[in-house]
Protein backbone atom coordinates (compact mmCIF):
# COMPACT_ATOMS: atom_id res chain seq x y z
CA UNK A 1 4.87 -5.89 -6.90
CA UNK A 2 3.30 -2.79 -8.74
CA UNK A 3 4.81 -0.44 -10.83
CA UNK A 4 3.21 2.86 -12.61
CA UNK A 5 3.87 3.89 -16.13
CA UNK A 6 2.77 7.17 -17.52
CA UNK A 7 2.07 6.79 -21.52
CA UNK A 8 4.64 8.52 -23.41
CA UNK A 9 2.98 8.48 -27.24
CA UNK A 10 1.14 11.71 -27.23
CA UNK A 11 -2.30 12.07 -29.14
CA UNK A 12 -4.34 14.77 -31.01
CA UNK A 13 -7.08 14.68 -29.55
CA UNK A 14 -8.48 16.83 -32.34
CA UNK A 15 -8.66 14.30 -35.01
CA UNK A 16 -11.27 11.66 -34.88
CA UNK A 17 -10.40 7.78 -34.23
CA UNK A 18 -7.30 9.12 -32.02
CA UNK A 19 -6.83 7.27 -29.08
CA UNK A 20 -8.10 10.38 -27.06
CA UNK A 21 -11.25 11.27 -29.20
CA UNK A 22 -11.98 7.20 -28.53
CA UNK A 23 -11.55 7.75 -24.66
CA UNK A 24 -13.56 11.00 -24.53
CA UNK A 25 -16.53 9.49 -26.43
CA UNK A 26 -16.80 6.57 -24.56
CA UNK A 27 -15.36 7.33 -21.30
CA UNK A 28 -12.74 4.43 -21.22
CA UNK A 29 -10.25 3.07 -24.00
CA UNK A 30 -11.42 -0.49 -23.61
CA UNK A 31 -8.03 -1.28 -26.11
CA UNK A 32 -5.75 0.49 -23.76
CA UNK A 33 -7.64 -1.69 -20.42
CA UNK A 34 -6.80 -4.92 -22.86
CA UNK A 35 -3.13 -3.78 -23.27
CA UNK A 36 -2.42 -3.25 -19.85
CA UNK A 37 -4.04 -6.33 -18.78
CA UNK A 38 -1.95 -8.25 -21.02
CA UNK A 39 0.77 -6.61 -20.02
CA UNK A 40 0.40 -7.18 -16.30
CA UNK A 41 -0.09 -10.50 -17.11
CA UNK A 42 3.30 -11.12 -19.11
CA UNK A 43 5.22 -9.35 -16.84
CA UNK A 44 3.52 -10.90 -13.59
CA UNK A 45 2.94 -7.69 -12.20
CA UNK A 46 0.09 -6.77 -9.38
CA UNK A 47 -1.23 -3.39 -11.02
CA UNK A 48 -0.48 -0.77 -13.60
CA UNK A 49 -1.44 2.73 -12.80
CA UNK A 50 -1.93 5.35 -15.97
CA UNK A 51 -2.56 8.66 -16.02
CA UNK A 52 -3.52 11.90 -18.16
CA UNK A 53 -5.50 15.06 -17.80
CA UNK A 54 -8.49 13.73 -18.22
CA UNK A 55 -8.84 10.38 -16.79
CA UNK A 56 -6.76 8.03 -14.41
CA UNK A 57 -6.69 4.31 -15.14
CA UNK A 58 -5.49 1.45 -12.55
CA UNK A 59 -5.83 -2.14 -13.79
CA UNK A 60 -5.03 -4.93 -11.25
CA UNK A 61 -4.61 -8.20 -10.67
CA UNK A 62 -6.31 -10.49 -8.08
CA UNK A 63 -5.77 -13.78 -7.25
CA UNK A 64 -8.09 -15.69 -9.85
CA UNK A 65 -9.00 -12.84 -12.17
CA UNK A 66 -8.60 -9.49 -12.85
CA UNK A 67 -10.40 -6.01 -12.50
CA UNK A 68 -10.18 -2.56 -13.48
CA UNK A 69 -10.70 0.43 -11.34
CA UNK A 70 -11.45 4.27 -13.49
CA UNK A 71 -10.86 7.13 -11.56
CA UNK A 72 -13.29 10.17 -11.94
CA UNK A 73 -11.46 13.17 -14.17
CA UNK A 74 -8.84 15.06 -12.24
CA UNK A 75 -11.00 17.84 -11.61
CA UNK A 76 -13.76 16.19 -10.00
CA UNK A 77 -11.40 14.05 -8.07
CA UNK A 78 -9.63 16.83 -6.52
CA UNK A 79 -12.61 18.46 -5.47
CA UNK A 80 -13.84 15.69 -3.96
CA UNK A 81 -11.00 15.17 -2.04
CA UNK A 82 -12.16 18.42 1.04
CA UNK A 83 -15.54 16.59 1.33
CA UNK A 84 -14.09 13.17 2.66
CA UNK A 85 -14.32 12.92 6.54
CA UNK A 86 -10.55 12.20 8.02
CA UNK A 87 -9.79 8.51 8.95
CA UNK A 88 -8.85 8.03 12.38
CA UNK A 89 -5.91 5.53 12.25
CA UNK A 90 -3.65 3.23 14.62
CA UNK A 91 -0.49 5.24 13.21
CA UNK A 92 -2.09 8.29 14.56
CA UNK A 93 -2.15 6.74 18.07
CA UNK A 94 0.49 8.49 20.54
CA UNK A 95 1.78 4.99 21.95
CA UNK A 96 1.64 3.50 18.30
CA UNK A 97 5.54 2.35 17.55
CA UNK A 98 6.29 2.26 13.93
CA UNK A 99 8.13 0.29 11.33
CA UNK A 100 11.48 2.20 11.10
CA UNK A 101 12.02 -0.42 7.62
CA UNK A 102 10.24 -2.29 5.03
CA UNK A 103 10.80 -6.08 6.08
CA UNK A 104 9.26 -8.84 7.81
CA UNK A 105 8.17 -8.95 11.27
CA UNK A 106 9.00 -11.56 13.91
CA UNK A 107 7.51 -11.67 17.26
CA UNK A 108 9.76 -14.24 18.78
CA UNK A 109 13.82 -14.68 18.73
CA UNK A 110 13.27 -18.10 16.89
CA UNK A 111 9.80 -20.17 15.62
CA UNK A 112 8.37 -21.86 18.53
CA UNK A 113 9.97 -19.50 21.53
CA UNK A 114 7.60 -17.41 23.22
CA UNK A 115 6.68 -14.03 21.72
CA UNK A 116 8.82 -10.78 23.14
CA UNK A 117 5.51 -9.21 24.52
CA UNK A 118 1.76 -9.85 24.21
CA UNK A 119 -1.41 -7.99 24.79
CA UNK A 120 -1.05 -6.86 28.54
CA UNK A 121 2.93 -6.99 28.55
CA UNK A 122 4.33 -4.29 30.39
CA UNK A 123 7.31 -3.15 28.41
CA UNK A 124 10.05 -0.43 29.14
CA UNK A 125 11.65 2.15 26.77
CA UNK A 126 14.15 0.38 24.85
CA UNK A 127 13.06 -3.32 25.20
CA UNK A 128 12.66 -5.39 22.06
CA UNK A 129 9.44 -5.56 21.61
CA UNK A 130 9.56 -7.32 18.05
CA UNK A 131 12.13 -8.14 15.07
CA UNK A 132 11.91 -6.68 11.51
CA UNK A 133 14.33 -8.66 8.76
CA UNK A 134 15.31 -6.13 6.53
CA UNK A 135 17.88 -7.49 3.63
CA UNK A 136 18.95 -10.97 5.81
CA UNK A 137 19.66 -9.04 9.00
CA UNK A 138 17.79 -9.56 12.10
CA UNK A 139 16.35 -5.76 13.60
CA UNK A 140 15.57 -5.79 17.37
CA UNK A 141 12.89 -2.94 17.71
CA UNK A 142 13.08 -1.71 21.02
CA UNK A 143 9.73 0.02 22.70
CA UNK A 144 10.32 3.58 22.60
CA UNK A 145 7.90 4.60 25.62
CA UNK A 146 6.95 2.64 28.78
CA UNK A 147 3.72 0.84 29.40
CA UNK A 148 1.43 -1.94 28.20
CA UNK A 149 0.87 -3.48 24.96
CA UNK A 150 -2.74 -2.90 24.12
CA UNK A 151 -2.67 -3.83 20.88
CA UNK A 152 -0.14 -5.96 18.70
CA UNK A 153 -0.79 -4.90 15.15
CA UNK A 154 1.02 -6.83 13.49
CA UNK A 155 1.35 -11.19 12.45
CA UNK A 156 4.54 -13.48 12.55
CA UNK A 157 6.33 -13.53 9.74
CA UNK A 158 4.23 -11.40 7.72
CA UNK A 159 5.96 -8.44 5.71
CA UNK A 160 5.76 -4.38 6.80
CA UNK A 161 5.98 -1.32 5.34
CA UNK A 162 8.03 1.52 6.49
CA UNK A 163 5.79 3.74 8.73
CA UNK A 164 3.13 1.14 9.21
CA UNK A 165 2.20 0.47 13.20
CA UNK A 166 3.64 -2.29 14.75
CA UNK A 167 1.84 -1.96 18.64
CA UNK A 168 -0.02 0.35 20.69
CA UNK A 169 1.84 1.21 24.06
CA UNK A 170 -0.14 2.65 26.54
C-alpha cells in the first residue's frame, strides 16, 4: 500500500529557521524524514512520497527497517532524464499478452490441476491461457495471437498490475 501526500503548510523561505531555509542549508529536513517515518509507521503504510520545487522526498518501508530515498532538485532531475538509455522490456515484446486488471494470477483452474499452458505450449487465439481474480471473480484470459509460450512471466497466485506482461507468445 503507498499513498503520496503533497505538504499543504506553505513556508517563507525568506526568514531564517523556516522549514525551507532549514532544507536549503542542509539539503534535507531531517525533522520532516522523522515525521514521515513515524507516520508511515502508525498508519502501516509502504512509502510516503513528498514533493516541492526544490527537492523530492520518498521515505519507505522495508521489511525489518526503514530507508529514505532524496531525489536530486527538479531541475537537475529533468535534465537528466534525455541522457538515460531506453529499457528494453517484456511489455514491449509483440507476443507479450497483458494484464487487462489488477488481481491475482492463477495458472491452473484449481490448486493441484495442471497449469493451462507451459513453456513450449502451443496455444491458439482465444484459449485461456491463465486466470486473473479481480474483486472474487474468476477472469479466463484467453491468448490473443497463436503460437508458443516462450516465456511465462508470471507465478501462481501472486498479484498483477494492470498492463504488466503475463507471457510471451511467439
Amino acid at each position: 500500500m503507498s499513498s503520496t501526500r503533497k505538504p499543504t503548510a506553505k513556508s517563507d523561505s525568506s526568514k531564517p529557521g523556516t522549514k525551507a531555509s532549514e532544507m536549503s542549508k542542509s539539503g534535507v529536513d531531517q525533522d520532516l524524514i522523522r515525521q514521515l517515518a513515524a507516520l508511515l509507521k502508525e498508519t502501516d503504510l509502504s512509502e510516503i512520497e513528498v514533493e516541492t520545487e526544490q527537492v523530492r522526498l520518498r521515505v519507505a518501508r522495508q521489511i525489518g527497517g526503514s530507508f529514505v530515498s532524496v531525489g536530486a532538485p527538479a531541475q537537475a532531475a529533468a535534465a537528466a532524464a534525455p541522457a538515460a538509455a531506453p529499457v528494453v522490456s517484456d511489455a514491449a515484446h509483440p507476443g507479450a499478452l497483458t494484464s487487462p486488471m489488477v488481481g491475482t494470477t492463477y495458472l491452473s483452474a484449481e490448486p493441484g490441476a495442471a497449469p493451462f499452458v507451459t513453456v513450449g505450449s502451443k496455444v491458439s487465439v482465444g484459449q485461456t491461457v491463465l486466470i486473473i481474480e479481480a474483486m472474487k471473480t474468476m477472469n479466463h484470459i484467453p491468448a490473443t495471437k497463436a503460437g508458443t509460450v516462450v516465456k511465462i512471466l508470471v507465478e501462481d497466485g501472486h498479484p498483477v498490475e494492470f498492463g504488466e506482461p503475463l507471457i510471451i507468445v511467439e
